[in-house]
PDB file of N, CA and C in Angstrom:
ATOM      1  N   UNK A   1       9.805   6.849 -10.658  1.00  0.00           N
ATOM      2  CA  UNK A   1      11.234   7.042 -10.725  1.00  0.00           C
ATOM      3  C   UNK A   1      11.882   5.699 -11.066  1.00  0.00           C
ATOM      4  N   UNK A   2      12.657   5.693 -12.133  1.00  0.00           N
ATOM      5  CA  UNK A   2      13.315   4.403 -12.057  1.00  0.00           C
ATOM      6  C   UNK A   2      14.617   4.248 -11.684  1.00  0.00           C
ATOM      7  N   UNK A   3      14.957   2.970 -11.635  1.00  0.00           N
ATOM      8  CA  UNK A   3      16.088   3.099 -10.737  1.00  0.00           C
ATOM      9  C   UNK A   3      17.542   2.325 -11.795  1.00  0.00           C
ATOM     10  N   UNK A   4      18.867   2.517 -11.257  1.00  0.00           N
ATOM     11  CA  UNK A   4      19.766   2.072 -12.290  1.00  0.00           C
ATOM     12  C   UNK A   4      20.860   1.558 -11.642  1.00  0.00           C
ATOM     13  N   UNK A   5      21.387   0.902 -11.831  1.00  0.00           N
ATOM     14  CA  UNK A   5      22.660   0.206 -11.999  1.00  0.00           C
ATOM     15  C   UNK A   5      24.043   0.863 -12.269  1.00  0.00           C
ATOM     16  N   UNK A   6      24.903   1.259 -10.934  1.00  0.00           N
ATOM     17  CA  UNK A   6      25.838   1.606 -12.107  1.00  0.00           C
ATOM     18  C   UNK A   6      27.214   0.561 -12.571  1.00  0.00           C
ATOM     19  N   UNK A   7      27.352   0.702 -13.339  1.00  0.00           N
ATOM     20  CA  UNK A   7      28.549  -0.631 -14.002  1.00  0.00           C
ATOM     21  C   UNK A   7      30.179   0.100 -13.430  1.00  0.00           C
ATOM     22  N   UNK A   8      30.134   1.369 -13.663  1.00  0.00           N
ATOM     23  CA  UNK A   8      31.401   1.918 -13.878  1.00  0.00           C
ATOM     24  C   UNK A   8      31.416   3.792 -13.459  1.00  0.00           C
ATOM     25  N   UNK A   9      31.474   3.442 -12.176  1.00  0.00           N
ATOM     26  CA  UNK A   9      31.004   4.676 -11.672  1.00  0.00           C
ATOM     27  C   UNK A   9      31.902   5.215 -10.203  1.00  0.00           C
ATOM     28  N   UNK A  10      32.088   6.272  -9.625  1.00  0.00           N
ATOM     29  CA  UNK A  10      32.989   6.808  -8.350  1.00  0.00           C
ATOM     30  C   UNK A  10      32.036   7.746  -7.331  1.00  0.00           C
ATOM     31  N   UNK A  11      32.046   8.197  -6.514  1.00  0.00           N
ATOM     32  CA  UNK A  11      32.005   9.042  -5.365  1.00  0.00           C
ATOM     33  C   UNK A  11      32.567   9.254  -4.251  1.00  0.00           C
ATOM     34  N   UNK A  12      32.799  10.859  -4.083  1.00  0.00           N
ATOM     35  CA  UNK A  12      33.469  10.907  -3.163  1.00  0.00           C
ATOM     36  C   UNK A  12      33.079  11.320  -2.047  1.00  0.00           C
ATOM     37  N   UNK A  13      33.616  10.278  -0.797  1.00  0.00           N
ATOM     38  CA  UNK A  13      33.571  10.098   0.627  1.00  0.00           C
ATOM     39  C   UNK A  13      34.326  11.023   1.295  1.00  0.00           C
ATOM     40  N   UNK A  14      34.518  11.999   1.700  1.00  0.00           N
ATOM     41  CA  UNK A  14      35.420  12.152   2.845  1.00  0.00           C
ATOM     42  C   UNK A  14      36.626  12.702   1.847  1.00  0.00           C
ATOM     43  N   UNK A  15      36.319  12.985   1.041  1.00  0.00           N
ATOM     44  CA  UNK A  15      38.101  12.900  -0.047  1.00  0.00           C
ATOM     45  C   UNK A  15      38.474  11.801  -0.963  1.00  0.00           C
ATOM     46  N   UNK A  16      37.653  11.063  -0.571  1.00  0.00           N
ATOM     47  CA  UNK A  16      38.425   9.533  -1.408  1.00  0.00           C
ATOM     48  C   UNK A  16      37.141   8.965  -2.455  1.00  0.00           C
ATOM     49  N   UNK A  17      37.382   8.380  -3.784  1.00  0.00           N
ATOM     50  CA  UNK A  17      36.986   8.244  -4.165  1.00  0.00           C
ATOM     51  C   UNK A  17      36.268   6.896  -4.100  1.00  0.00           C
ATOM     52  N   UNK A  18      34.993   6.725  -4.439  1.00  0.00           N
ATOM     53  CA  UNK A  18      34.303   5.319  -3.701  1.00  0.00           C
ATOM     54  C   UNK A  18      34.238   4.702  -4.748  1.00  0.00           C
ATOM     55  N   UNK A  19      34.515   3.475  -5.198  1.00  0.00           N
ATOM     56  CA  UNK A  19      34.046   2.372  -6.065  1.00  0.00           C
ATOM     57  C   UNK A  19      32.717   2.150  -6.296  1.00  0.00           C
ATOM     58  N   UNK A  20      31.378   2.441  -6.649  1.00  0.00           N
ATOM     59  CA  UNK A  20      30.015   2.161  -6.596  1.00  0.00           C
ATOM     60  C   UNK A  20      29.503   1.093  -7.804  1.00  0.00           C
ATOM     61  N   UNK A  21      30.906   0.501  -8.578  1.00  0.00           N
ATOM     62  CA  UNK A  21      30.128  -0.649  -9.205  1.00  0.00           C
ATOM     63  C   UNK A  21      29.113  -1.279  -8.782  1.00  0.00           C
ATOM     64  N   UNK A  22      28.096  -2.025  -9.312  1.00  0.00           N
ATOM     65  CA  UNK A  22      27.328  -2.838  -8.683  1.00  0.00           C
ATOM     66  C   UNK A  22      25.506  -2.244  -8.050  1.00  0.00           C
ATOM     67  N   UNK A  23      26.468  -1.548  -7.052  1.00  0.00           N
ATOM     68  CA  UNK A  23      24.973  -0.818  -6.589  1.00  0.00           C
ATOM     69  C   UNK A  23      23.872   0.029  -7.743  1.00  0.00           C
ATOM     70  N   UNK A  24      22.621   0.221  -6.738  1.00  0.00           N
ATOM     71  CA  UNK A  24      21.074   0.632  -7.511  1.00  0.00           C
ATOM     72  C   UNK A  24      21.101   1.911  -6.562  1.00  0.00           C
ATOM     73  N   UNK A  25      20.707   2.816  -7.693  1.00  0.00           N
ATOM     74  CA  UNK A  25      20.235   4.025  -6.938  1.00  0.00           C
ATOM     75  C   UNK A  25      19.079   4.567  -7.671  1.00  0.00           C
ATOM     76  N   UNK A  26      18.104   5.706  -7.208  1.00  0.00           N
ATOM     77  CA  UNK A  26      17.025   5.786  -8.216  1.00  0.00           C
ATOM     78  C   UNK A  26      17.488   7.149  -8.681  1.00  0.00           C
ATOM     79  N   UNK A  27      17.068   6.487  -9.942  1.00  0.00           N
ATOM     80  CA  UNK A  27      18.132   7.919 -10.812  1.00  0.00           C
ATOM     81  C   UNK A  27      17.036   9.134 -10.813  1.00  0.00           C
ATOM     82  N   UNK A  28      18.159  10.772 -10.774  1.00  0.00           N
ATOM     83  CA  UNK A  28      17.170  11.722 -10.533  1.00  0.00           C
ATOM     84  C   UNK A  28      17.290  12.246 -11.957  1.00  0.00           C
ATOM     85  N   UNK A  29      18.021  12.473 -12.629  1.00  0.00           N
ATOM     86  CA  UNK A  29      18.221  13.135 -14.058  1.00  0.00           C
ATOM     87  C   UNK A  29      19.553  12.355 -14.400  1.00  0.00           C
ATOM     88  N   UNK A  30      19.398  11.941 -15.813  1.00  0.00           N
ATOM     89  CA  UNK A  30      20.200  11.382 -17.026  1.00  0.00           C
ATOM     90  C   UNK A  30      21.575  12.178 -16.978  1.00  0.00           C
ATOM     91  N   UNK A  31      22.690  11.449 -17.636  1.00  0.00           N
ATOM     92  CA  UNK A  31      23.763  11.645 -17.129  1.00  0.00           C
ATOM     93  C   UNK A  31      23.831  13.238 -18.133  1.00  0.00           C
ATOM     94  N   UNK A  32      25.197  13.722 -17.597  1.00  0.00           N
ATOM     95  CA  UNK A  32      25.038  15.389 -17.601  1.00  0.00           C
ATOM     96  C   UNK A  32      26.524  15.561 -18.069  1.00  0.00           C
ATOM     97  N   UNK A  33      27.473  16.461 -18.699  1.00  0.00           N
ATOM     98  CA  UNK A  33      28.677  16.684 -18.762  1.00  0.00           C
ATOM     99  C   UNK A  33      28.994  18.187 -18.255  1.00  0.00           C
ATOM    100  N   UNK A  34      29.527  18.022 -17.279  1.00  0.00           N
ATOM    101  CA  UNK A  34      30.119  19.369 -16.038  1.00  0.00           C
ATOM    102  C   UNK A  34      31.610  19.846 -16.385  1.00  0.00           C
ATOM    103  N   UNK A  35      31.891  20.774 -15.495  1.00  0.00           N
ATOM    104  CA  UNK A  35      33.130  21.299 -15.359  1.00  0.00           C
ATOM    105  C   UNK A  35      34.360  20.719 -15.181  1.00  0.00           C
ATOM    106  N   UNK A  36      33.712  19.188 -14.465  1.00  0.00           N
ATOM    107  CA  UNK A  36      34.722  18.595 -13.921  1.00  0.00           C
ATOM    108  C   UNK A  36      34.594  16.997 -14.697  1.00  0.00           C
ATOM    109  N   UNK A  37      33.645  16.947 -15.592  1.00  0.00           N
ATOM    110  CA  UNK A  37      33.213  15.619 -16.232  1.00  0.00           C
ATOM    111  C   UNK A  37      32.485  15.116 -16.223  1.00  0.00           C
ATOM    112  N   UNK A  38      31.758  14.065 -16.564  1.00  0.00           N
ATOM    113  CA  UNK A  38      30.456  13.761 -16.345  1.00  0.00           C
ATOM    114  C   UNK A  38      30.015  12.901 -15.380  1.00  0.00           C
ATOM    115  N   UNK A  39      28.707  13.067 -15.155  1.00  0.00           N
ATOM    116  CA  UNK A  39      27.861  12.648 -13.817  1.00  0.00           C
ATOM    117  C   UNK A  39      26.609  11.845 -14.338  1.00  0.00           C
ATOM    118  N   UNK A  40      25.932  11.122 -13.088  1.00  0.00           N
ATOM    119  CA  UNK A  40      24.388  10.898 -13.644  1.00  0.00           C
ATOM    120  C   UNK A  40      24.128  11.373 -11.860  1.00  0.00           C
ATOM    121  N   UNK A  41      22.922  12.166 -11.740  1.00  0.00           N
ATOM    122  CA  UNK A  41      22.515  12.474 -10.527  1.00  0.00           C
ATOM    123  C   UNK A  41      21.416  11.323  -9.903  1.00  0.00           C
ATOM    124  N   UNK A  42      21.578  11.138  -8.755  1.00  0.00           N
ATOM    125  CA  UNK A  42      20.898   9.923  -8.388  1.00  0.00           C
ATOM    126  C   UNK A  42      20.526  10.366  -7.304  1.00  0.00           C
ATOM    127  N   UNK A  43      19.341   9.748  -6.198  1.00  0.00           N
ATOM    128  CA  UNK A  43      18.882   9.842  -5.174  1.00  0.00           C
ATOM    129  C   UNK A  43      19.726   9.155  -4.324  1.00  0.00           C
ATOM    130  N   UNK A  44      20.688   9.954  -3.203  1.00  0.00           N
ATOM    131  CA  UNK A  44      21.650   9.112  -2.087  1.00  0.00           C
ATOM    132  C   UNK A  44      20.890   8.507  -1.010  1.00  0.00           C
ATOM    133  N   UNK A  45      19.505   8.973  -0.692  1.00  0.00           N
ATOM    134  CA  UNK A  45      18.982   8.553   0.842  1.00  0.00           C
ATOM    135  C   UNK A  45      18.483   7.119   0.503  1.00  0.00           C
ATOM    136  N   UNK A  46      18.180   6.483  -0.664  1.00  0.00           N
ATOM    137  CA  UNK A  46      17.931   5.540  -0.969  1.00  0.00           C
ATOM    138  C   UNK A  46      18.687   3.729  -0.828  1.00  0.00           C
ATOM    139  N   UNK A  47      20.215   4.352  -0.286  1.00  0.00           N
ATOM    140  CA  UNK A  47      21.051   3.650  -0.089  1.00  0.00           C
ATOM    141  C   UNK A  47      21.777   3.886   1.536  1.00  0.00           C
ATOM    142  N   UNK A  48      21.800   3.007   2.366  1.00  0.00           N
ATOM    143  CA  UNK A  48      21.735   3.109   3.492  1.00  0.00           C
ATOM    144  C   UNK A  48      23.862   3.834   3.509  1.00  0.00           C
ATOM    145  N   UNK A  49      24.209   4.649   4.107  1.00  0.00           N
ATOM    146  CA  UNK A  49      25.482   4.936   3.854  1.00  0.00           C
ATOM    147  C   UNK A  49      25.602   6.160   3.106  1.00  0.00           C
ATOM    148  N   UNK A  50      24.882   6.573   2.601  1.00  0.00           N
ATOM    149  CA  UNK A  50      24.654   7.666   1.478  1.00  0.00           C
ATOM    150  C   UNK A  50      23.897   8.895   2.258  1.00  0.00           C
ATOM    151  N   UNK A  51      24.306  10.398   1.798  1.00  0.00           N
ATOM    152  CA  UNK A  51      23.901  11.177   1.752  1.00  0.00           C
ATOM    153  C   UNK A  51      21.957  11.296   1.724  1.00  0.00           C
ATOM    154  N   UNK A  52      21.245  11.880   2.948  1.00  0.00           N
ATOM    155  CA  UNK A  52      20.060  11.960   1.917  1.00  0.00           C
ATOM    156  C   UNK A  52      19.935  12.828   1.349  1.00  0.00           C
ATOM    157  N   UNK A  53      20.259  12.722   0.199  1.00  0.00           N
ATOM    158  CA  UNK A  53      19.700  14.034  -0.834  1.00  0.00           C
ATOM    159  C   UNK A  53      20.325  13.422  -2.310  1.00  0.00           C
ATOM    160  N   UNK A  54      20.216  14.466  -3.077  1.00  0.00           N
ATOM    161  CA  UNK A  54      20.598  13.894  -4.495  1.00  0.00           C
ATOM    162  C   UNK A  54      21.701  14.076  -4.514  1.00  0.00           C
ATOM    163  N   UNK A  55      22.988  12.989  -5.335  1.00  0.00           N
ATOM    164  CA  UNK A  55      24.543  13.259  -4.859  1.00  0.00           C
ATOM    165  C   UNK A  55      24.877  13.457  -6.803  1.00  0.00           C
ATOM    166  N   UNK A  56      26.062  13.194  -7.294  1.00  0.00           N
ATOM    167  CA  UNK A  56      26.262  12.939  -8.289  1.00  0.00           C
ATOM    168  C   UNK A  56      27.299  12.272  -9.025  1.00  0.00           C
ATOM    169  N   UNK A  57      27.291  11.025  -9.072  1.00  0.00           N
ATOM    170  CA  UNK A  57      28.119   9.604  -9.391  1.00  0.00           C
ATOM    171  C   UNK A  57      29.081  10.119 -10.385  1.00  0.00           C
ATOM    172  N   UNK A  58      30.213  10.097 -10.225  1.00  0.00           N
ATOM    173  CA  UNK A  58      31.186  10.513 -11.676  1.00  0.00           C
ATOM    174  C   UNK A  58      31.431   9.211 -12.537  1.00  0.00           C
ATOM    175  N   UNK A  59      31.077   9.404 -13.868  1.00  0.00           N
ATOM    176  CA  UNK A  59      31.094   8.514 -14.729  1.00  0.00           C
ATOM    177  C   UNK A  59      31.222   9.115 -16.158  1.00  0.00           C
ATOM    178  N   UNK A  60      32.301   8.115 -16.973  1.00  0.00           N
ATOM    179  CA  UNK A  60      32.223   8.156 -18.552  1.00  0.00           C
ATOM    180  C   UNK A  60      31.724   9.031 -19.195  1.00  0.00           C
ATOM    181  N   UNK A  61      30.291   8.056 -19.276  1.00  0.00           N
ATOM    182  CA  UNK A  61      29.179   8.069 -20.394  1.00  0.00           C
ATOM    183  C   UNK A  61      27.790   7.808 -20.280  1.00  0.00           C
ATOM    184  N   UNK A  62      27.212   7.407 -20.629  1.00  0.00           N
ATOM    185  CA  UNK A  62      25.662   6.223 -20.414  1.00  0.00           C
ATOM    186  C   UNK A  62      25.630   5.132 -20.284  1.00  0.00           C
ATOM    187  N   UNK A  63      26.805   4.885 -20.847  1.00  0.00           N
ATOM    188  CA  UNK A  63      27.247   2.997 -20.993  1.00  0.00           C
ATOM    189  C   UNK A  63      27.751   2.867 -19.388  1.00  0.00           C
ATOM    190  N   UNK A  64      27.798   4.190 -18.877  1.00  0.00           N
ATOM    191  CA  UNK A  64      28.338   3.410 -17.326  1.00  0.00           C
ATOM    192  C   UNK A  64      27.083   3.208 -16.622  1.00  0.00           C
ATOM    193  N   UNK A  65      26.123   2.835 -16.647  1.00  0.00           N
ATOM    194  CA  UNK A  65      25.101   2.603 -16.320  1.00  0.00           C
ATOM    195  C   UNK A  65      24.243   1.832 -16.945  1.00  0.00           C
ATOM    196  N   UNK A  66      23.347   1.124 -15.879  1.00  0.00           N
ATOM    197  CA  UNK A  66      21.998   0.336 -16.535  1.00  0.00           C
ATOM    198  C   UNK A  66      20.452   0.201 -16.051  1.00  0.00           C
ATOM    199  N   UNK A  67      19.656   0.635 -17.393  1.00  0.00           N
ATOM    200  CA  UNK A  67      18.336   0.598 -16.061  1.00  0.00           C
ATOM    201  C   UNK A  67      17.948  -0.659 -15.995  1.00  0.00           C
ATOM    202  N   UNK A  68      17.408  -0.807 -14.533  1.00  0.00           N
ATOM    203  CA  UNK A  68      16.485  -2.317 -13.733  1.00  0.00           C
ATOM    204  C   UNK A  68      15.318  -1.925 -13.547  1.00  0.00           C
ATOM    205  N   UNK A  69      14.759  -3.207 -13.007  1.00  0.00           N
ATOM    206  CA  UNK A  69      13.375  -2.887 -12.607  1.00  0.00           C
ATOM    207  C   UNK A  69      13.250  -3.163 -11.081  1.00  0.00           C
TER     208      UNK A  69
END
């Protein structure tokens, strides 16, 4: 599984939308365009604060993201 970066990305907490610039999550499937806009699905238990299960980061494009090693 590799894992990614997101540059320019949101989730929501409680109602409110979270800032997740910066952080690594290990990505579960490539970003996707939904009902409500697009996503990249990522693994949440991987990040201490996060959901465990797979959540789905609202973002742009692809460019809102980067893979690491």
């Amino acid at each position: 599984m590799k894992n990614i970066r997101i540059l320019q990305g949101t989730y929501k907490i409680r109602g409110r939308d979270v800032d997740l610039q910066g952080m690594v999550f290990p990505l579960v499937q490539d970003f996707k365009v939904g009902a409500r806009g697009g996503y990249v699905t990522v693994d949440g238990s991987a990040v201490a604060g996060f959901p465990a299960r797979n959540i789905k980061i609202a973002c742009d494009s692809t460019d809102a993201y980067e893979a690491v090693s």
